[in-house]
N, C-alpha and C. Protein backbone atom coordinates (compact mmCIF):
# COMPACT_ATOMS: atom_id res chain seq x y z
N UNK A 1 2.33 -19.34 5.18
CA UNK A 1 2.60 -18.79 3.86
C UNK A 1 3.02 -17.34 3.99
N UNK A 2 3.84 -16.88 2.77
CA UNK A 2 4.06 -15.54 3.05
C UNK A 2 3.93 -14.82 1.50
N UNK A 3 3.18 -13.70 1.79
CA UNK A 3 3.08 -13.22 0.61
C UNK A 3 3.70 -12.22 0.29
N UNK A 4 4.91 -12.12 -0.99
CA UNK A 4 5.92 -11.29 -1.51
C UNK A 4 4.69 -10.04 -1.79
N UNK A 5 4.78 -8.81 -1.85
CA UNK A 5 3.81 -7.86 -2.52
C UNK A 5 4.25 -6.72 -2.62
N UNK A 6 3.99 -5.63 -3.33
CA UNK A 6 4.44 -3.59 -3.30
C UNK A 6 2.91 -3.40 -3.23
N UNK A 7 2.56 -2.25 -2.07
CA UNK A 7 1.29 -1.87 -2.20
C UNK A 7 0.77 -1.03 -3.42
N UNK A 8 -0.05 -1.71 -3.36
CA UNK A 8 -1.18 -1.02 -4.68
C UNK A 8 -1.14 -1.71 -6.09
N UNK A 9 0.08 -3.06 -6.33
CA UNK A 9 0.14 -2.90 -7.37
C UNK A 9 -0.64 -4.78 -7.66
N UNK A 10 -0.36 -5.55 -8.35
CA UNK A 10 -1.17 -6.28 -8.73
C UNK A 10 -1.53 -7.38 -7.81
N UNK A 11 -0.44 -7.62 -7.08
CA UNK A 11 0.13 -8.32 -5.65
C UNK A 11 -1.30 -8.22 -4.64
N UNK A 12 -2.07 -6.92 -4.73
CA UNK A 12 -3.10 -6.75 -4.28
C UNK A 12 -4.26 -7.72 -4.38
N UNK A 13 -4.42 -8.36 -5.90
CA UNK A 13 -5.43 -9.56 -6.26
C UNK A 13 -5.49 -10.26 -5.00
N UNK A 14 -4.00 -11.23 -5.21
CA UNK A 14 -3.34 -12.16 -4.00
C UNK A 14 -3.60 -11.96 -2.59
N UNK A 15 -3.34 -10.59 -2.13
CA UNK A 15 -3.72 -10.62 -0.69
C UNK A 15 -4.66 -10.57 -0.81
N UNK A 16 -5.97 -10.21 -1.66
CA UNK A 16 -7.68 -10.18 -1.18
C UNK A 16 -7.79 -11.62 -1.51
N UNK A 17 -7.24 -12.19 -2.01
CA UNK A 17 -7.58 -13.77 -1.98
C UNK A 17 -7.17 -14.66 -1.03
N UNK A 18 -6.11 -14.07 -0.26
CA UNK A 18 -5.65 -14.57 1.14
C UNK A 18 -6.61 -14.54 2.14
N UNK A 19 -6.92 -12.95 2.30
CA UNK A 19 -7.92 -12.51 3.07
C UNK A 19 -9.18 -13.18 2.74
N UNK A 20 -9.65 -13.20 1.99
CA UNK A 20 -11.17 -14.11 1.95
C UNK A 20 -10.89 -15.63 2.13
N UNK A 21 -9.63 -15.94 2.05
CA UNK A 21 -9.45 -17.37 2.49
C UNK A 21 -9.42 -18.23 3.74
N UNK A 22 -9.33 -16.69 4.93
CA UNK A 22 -9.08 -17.04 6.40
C UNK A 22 -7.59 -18.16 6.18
N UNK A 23 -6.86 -18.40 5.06
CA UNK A 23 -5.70 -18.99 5.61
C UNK A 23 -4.70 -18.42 6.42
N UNK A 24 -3.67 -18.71 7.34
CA UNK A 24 -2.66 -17.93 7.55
C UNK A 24 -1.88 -17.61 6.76
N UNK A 25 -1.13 -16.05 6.67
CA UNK A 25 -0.49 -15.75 6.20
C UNK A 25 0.32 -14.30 6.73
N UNK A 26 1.70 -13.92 6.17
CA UNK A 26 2.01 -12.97 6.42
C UNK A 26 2.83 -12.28 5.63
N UNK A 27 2.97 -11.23 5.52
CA UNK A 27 3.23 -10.06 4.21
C UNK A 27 4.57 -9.46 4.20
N UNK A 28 5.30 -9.70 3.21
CA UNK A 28 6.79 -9.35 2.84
C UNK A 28 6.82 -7.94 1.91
N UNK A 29 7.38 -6.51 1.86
CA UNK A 29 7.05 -5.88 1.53
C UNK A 29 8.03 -6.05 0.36
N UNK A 30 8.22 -5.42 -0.99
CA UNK A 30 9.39 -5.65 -1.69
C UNK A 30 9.29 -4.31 -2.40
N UNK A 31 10.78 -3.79 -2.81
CA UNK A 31 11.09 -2.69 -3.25
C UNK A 31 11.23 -3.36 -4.68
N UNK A 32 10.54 -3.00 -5.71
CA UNK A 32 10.81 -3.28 -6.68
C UNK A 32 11.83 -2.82 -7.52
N UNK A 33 11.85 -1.43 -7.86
CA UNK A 33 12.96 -0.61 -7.96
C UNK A 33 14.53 -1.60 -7.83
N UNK A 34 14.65 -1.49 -6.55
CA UNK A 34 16.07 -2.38 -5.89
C UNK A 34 16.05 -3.63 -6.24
N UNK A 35 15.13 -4.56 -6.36
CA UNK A 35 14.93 -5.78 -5.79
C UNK A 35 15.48 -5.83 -4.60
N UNK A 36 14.77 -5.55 -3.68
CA UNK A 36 15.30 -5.46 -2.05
C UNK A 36 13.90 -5.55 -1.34
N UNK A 37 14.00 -6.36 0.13
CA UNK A 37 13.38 -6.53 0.97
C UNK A 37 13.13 -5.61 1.32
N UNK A 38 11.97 -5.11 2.57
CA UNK A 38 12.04 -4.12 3.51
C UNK A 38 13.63 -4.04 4.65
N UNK A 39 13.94 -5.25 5.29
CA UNK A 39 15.33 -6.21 5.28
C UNK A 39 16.61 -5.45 5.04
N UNK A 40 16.54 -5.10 3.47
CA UNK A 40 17.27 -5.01 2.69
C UNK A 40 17.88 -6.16 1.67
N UNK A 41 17.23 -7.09 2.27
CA UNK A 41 17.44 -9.15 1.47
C UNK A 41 17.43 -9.03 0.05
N UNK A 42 18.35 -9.89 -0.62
CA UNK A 42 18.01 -9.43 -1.87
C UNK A 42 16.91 -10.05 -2.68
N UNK A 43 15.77 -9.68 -3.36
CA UNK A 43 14.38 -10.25 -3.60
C UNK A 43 15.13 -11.19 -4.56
N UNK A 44 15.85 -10.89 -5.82
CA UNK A 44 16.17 -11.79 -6.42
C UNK A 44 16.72 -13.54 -5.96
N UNK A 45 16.99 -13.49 -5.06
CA UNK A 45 17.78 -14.59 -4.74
C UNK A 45 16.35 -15.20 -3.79
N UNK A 46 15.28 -14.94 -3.48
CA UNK A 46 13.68 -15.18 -3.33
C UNK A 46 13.04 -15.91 -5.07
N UNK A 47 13.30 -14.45 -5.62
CA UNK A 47 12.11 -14.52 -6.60
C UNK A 47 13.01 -14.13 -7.80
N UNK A 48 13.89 -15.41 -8.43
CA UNK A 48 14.54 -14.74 -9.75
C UNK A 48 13.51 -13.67 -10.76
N UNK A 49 12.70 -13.66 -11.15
CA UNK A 49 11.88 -13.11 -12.40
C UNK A 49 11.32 -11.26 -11.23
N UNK A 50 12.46 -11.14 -10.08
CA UNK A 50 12.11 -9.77 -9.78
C UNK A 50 10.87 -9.03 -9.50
N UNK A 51 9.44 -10.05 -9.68
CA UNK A 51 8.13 -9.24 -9.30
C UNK A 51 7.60 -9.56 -8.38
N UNK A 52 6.22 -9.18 -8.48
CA UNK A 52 5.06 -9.31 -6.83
C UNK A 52 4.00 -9.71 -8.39
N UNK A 53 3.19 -10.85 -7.82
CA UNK A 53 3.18 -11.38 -6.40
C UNK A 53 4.17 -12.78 -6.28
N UNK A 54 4.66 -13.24 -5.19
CA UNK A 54 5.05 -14.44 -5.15
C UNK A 54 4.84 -15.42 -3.93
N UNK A 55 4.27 -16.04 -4.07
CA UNK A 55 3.85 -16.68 -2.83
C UNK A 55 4.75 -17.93 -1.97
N UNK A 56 5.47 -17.79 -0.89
CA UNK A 56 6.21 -19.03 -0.49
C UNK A 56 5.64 -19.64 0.43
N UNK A 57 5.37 -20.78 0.15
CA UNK A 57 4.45 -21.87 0.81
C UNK A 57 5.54 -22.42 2.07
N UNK A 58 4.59 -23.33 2.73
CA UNK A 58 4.81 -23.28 4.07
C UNK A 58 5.83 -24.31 3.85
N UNK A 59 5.58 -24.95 2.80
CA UNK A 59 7.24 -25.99 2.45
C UNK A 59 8.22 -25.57 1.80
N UNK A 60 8.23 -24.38 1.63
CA UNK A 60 9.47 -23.46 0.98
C UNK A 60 9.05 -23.42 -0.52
N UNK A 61 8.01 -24.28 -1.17
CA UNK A 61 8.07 -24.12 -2.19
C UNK A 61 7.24 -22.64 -2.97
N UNK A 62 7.96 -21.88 -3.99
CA UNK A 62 7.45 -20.82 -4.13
C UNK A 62 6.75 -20.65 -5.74
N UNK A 63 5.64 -19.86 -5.10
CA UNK A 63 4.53 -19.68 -6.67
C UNK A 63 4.65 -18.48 -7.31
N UNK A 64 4.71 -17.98 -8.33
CA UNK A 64 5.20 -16.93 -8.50
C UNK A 64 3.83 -16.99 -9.43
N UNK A 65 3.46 -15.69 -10.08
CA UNK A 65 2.32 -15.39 -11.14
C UNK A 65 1.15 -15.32 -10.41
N UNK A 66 0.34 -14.15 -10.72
CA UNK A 66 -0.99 -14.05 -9.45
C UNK A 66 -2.00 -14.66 -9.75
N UNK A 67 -2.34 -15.33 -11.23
CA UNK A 67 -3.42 -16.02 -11.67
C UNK A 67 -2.79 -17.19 -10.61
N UNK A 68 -1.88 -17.79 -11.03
CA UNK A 68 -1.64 -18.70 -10.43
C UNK A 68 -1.75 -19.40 -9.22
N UNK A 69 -1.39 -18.16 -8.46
CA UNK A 69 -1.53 -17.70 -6.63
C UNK A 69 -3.30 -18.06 -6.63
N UNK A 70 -3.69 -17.44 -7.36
CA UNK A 70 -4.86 -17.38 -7.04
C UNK A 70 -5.73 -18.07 -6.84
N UNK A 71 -5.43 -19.15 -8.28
CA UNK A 71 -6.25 -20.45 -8.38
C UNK A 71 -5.66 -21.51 -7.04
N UNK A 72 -4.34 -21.26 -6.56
CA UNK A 72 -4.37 -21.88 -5.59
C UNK A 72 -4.55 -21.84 -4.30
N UNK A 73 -4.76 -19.96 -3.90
CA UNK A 73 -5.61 -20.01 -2.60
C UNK A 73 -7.21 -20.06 -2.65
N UNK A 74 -8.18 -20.27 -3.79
CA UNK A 74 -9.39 -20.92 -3.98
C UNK A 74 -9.41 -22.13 -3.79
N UNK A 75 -8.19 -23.28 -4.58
CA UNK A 75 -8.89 -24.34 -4.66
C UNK A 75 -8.32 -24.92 -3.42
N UNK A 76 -7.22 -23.98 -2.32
CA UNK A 76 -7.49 -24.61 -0.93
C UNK A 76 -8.71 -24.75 0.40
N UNK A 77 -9.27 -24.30 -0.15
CA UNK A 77 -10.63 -23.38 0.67
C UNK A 77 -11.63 -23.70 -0.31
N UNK A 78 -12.11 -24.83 -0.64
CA UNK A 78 -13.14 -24.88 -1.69
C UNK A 78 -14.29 -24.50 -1.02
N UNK A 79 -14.40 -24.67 -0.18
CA UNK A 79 -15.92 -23.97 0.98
C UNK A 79 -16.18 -22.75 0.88
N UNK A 80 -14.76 -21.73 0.38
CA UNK A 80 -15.44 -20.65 0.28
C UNK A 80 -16.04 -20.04 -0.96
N UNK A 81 -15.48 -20.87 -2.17
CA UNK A 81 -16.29 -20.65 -3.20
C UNK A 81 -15.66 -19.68 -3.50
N UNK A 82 -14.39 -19.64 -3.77
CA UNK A 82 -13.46 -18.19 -4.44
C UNK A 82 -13.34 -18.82 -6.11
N UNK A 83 -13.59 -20.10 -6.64
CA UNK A 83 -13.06 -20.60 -7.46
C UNK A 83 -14.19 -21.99 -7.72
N UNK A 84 -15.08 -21.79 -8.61
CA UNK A 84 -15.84 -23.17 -8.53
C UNK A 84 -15.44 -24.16 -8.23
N UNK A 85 -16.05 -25.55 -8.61
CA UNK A 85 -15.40 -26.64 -8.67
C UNK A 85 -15.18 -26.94 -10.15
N UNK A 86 -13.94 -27.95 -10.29
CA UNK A 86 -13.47 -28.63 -11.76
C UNK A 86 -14.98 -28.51 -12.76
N UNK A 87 -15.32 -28.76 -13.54
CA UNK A 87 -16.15 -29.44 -14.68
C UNK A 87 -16.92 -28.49 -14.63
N UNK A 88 -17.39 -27.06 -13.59
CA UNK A 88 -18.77 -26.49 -13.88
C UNK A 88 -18.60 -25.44 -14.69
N UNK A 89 -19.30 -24.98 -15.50
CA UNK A 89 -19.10 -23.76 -16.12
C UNK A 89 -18.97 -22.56 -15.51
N UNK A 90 -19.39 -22.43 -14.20
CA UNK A 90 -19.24 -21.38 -13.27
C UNK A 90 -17.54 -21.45 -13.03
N UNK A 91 -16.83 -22.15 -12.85
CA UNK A 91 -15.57 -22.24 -12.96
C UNK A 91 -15.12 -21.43 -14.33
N UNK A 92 -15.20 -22.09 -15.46
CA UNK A 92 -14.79 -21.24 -16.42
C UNK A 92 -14.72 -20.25 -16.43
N UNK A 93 -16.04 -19.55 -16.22
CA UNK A 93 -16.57 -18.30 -16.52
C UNK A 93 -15.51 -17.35 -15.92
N UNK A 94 -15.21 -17.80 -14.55
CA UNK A 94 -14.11 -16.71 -13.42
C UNK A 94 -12.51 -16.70 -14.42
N UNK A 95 -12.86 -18.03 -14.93
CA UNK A 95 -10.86 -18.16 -15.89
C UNK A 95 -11.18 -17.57 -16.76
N UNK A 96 -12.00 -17.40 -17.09
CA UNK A 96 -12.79 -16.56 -18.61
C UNK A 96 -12.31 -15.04 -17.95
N UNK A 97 -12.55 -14.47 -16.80
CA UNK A 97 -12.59 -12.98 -16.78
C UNK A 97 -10.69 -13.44 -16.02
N UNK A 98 -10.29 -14.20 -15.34
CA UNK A 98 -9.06 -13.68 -15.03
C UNK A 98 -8.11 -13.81 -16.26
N UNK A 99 -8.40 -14.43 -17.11
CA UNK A 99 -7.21 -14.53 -18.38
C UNK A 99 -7.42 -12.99 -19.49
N UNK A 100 -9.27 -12.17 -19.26
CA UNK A 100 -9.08 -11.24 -19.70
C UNK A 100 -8.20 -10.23 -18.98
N UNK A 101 -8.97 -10.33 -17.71
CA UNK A 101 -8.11 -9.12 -16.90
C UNK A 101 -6.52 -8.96 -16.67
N UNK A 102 -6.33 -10.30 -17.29
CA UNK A 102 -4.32 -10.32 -17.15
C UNK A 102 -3.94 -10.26 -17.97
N UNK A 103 -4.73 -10.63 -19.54
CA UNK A 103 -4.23 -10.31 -21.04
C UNK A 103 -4.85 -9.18 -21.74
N UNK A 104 -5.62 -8.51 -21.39
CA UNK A 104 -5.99 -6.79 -22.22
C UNK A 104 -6.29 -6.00 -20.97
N UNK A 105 -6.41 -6.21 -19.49
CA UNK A 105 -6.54 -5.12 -19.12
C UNK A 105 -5.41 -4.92 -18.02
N UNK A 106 -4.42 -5.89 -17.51
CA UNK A 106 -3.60 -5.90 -16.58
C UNK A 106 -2.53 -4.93 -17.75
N UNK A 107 -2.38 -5.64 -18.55
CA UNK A 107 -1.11 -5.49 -19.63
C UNK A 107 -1.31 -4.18 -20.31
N UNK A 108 -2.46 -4.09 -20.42
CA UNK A 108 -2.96 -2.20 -21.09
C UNK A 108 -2.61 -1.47 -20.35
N UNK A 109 -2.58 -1.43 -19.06
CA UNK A 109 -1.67 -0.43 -18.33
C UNK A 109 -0.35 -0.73 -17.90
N UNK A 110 0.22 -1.05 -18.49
CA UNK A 110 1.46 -1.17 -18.43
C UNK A 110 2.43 0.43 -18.90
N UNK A 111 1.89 0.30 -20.32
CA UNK A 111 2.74 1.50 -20.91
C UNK A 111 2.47 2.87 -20.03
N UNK A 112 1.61 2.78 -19.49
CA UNK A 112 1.15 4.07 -18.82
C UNK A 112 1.81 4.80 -17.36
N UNK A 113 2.22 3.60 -16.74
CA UNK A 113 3.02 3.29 -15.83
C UNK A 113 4.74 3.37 -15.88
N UNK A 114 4.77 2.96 -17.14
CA UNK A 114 6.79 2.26 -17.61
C UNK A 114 6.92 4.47 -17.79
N UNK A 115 8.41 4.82 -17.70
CA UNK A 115 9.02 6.11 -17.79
C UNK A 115 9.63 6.39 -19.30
N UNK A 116 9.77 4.84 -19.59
CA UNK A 116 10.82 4.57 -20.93
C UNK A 116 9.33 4.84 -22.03
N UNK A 117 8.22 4.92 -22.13
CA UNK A 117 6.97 4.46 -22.91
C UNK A 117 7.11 5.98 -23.85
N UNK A 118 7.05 6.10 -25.42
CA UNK A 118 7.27 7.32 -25.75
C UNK A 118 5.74 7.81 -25.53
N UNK A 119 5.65 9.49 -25.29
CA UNK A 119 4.82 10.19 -25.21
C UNK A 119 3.31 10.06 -26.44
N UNK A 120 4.32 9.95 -27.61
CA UNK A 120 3.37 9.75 -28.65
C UNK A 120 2.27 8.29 -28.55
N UNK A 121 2.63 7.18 -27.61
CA UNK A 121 1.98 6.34 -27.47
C UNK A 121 0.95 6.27 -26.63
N UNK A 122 1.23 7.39 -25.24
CA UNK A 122 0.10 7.31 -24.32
C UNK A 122 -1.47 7.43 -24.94
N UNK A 123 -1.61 8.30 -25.71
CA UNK A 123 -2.73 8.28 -26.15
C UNK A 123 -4.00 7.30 -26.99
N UNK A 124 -2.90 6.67 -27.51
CA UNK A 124 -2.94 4.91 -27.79
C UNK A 124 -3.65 3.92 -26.70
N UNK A 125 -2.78 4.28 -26.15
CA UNK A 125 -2.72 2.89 -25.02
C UNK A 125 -3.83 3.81 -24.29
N UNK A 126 -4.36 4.69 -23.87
CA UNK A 126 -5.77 5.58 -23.09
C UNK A 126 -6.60 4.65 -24.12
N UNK A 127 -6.42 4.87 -25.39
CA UNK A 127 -8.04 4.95 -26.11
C UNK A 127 -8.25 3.32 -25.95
N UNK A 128 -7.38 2.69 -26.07
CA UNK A 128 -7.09 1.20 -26.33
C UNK A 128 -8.15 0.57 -24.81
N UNK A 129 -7.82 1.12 -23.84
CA UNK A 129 -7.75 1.27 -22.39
C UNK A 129 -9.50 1.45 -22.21
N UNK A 130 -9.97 2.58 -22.87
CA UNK A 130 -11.48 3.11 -22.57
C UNK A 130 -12.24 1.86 -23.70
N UNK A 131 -11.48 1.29 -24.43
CA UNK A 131 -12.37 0.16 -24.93
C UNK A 131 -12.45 -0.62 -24.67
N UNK A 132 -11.86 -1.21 -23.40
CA UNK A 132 -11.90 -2.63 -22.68
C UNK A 132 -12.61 -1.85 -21.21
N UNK A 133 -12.65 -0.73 -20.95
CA UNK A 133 -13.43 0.09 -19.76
C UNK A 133 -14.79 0.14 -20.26
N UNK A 134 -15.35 -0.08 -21.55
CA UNK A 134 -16.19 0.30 -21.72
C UNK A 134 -17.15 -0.87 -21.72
N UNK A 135 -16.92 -2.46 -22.17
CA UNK A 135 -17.06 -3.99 -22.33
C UNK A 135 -17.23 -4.15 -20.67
N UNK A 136 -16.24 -4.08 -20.26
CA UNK A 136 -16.34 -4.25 -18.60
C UNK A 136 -17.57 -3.64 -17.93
N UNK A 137 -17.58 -1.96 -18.12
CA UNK A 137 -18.70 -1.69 -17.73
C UNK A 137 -20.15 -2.03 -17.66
N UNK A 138 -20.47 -2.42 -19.63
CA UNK A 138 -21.51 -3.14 -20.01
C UNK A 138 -21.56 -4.51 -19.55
N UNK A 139 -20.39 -5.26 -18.91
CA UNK A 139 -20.79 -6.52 -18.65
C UNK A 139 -21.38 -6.63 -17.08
N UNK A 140 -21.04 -5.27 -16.32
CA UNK A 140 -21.51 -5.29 -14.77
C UNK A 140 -22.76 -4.60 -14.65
N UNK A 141 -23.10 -4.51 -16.00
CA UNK A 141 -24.83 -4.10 -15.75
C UNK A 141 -25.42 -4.65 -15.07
N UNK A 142 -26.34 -4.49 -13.79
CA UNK A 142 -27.13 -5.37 -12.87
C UNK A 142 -26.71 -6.34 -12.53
N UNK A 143 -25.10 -6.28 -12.17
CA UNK A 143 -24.97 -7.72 -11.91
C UNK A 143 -23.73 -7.35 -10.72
N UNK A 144 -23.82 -8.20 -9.42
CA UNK A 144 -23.29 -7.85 -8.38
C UNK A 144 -21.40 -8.40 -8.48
N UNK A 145 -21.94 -9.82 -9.29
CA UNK A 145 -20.32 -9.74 -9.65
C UNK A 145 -19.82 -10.26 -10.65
N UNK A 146 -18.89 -10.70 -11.65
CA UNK A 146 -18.75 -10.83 -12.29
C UNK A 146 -19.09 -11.97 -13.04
N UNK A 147 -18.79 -13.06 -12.23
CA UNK A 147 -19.14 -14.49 -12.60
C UNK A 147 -19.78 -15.28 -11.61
N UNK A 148 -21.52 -15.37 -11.54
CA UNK A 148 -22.25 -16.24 -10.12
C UNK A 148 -22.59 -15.24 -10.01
N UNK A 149 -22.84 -15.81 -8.52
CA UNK A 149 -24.00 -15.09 -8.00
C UNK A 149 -22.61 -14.28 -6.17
N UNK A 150 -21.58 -14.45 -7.11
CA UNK A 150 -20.66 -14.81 -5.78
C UNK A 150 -19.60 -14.43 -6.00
N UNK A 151 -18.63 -13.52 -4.65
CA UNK A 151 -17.28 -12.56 -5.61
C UNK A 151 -16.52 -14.21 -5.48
N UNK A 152 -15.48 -13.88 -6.34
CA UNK A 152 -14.84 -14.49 -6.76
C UNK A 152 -13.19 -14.24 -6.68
N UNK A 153 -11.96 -15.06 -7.01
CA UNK A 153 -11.17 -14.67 -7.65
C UNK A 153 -10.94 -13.39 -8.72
N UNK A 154 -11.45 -13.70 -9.57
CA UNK A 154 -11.43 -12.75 -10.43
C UNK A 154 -12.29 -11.36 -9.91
N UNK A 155 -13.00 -11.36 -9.62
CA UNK A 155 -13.73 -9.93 -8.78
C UNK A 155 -12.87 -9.03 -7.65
N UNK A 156 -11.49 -9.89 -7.34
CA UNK A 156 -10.51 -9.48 -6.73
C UNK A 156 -9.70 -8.58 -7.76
N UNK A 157 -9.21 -9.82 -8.74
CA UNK A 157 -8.39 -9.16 -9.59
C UNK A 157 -8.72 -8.28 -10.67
N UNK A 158 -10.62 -7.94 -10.73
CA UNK A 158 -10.54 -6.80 -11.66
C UNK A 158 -10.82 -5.61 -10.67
N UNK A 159 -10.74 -5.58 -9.34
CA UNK A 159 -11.08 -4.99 -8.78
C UNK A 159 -9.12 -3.88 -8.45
N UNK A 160 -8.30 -4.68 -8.36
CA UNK A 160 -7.16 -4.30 -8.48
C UNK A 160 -6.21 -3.42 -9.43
N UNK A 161 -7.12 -4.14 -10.54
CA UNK A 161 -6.38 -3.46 -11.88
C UNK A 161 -7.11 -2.16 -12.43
N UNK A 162 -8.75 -2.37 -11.88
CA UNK A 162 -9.35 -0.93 -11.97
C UNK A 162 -9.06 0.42 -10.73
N UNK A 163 -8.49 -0.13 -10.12
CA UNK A 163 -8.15 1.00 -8.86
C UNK A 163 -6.88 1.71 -9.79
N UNK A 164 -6.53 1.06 -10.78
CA UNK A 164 -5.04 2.05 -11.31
C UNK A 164 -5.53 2.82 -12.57
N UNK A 165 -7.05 2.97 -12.92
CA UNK A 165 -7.68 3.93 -13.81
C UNK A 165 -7.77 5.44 -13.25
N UNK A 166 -7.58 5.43 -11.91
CA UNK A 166 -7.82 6.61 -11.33
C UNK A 166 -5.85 7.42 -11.10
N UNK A 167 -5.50 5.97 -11.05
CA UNK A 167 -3.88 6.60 -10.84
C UNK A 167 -3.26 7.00 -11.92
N UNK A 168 -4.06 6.49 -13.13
CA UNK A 168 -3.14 7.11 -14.40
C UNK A 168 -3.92 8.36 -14.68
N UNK A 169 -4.63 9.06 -13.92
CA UNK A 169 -6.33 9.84 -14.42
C UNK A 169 -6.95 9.49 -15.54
N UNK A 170 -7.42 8.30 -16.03
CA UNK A 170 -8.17 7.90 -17.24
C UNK A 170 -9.77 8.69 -16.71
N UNK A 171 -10.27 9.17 -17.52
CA UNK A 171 -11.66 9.82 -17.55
C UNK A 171 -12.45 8.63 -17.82
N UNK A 172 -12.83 8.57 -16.10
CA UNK A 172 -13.71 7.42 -15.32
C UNK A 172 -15.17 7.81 -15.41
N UNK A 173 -15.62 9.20 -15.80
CA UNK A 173 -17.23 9.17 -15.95
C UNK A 173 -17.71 8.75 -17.48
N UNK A 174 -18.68 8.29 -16.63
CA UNK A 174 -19.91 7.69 -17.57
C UNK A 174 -19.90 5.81 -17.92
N UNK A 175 -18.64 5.70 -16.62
CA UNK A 175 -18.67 4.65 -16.48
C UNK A 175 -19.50 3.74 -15.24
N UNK A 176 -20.58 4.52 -14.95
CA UNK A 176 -21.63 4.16 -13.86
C UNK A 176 -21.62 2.64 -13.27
N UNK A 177 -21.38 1.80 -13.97
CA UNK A 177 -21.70 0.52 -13.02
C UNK A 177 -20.17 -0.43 -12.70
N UNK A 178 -19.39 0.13 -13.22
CA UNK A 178 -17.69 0.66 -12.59
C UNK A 178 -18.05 1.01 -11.48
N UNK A 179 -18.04 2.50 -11.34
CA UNK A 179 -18.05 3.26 -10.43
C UNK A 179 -18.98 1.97 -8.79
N UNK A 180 -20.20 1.87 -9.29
CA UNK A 180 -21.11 1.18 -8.46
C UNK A 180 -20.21 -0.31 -7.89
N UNK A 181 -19.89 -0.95 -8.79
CA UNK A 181 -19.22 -1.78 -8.77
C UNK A 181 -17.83 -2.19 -7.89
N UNK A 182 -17.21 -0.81 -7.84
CA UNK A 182 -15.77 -0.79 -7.54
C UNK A 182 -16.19 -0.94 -5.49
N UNK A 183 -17.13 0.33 -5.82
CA UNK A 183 -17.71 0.45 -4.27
C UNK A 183 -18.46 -0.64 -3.55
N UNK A 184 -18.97 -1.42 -4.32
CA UNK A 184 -19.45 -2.80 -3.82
C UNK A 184 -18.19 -3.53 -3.19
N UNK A 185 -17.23 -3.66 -3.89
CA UNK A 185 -16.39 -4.87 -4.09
C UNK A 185 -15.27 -4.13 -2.96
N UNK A 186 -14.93 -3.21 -2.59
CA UNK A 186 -14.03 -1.77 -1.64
C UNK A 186 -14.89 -2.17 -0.31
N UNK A 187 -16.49 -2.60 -0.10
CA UNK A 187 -17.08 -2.92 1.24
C UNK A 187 -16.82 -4.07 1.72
N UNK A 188 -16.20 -4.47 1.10
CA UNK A 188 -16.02 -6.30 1.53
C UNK A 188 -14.98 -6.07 2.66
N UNK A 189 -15.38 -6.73 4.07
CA UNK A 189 -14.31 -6.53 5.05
C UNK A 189 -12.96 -7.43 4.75
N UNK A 190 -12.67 -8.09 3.54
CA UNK A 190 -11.07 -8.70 3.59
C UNK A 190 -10.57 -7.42 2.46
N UNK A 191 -11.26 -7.29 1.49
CA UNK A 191 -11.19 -6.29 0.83
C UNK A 191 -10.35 -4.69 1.65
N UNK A 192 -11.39 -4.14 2.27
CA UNK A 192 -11.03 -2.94 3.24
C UNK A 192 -10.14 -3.13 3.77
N UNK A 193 -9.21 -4.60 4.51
CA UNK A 193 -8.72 -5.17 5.26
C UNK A 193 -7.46 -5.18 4.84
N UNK A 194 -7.24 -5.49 3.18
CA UNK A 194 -5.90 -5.80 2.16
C UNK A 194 -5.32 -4.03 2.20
N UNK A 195 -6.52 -3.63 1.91
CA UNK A 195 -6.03 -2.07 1.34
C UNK A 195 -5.38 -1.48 2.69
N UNK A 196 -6.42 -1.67 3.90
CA UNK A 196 -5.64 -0.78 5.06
C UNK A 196 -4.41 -1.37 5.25
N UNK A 197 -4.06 -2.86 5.14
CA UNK A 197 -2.55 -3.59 5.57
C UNK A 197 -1.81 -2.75 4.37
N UNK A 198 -1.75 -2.54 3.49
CA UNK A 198 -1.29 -2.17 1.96
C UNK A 198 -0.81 -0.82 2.34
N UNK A 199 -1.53 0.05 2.93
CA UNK A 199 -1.80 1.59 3.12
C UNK A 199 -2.17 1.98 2.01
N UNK A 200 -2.62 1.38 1.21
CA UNK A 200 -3.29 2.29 -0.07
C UNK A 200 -5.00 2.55 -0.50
């Protein structure tokens, strides 16, 4: 398998889900900007829809969308328990936090990021931002991860999308079990492992 990705940006979920999967795999860098390979290849003629992550399977066939990616390097590796099994509620619970983290908190930073976003809106999209920072926080009260007793999928991918609170400087104190949290989930050796391949 090979995984399309730009370091640091959501593509990140995907490789910590690679990495905790022990599957093989190997990492395509992509200029988003260009749509261009490291290569210089053109990404589009890879990945019409131009983003990371995209995953091309070992039969050429390619996955594009990181929820997507995701649920399918769990449910190859069911032993490792990245992704319950069908029918349990412990399953839900992880689709429960990855459909939040890709519909109010992936997408909330968006504007913050885009050049075209008018000025008068940033402040919007901050406050909008510290109210889904603030739910998150209260939901990692005493609790090691998000859903179980066990990281997960989703403990990847909120772990990804909160590393870009510090890149936009959102005022991260007083968010204590964030903070605790982020550093839990940063010790995991596939974790440490994504970021050093990444350089970020």
């Amino acid at each position: 398998m090979k995984l399309f990705y730009k370091p640091g940006a959501c593509s990140l979920a995907s490789h910590i889900a690679l990495r905790e999967s022990g599957l093989d795999f190997t990492l395509q860098g992509v200029d988003l900007q260009k749509k261009r390979l490291e290569n210089g290849e053109d990404y589009l003629q890879i990945n019409p829809k131009g983003q990371v992550p995209a995953l091309l399977l070992d039969d050429e066939i390619l996955l594009t969308e990181g929820v997507a990616i995701m649920q399918y390097i769990a449910d190859r590796v069911p032993d490792r328990q990245l992704l319950a099994p069908v029918g349990t509620i412990a399953r839900y619970q992880t689709l429960e936090w990855l459909n939040y983290v890709a519909t109010e908190l992936h997408k909330g930073f968006t504007p913050l990021f885009r050049p075209d976003t008018p000025e008068d809106y940033k402040p919007i999209a901050r406050a909008q931002l510290e109210k889904k920072l603030h739910y998150i926080d209260e939901s990692l009260k005493e609790k090691q991860w998000l859903s179980g007793h066990r990281f997960t999928i989703a403990d990847g991918y909120l772990f990804t999308v909160l590393r870009w609170a510090w890149a936009v400087k959102l005022d991260m104190t007083g968010y204590s079990n964030i903070e605790a949290w982020m550093k839990h989930v940063a010790a995991r050796p596939s974790v440490a492992a994504a970021l050093a391949a990444e350089g970020v």
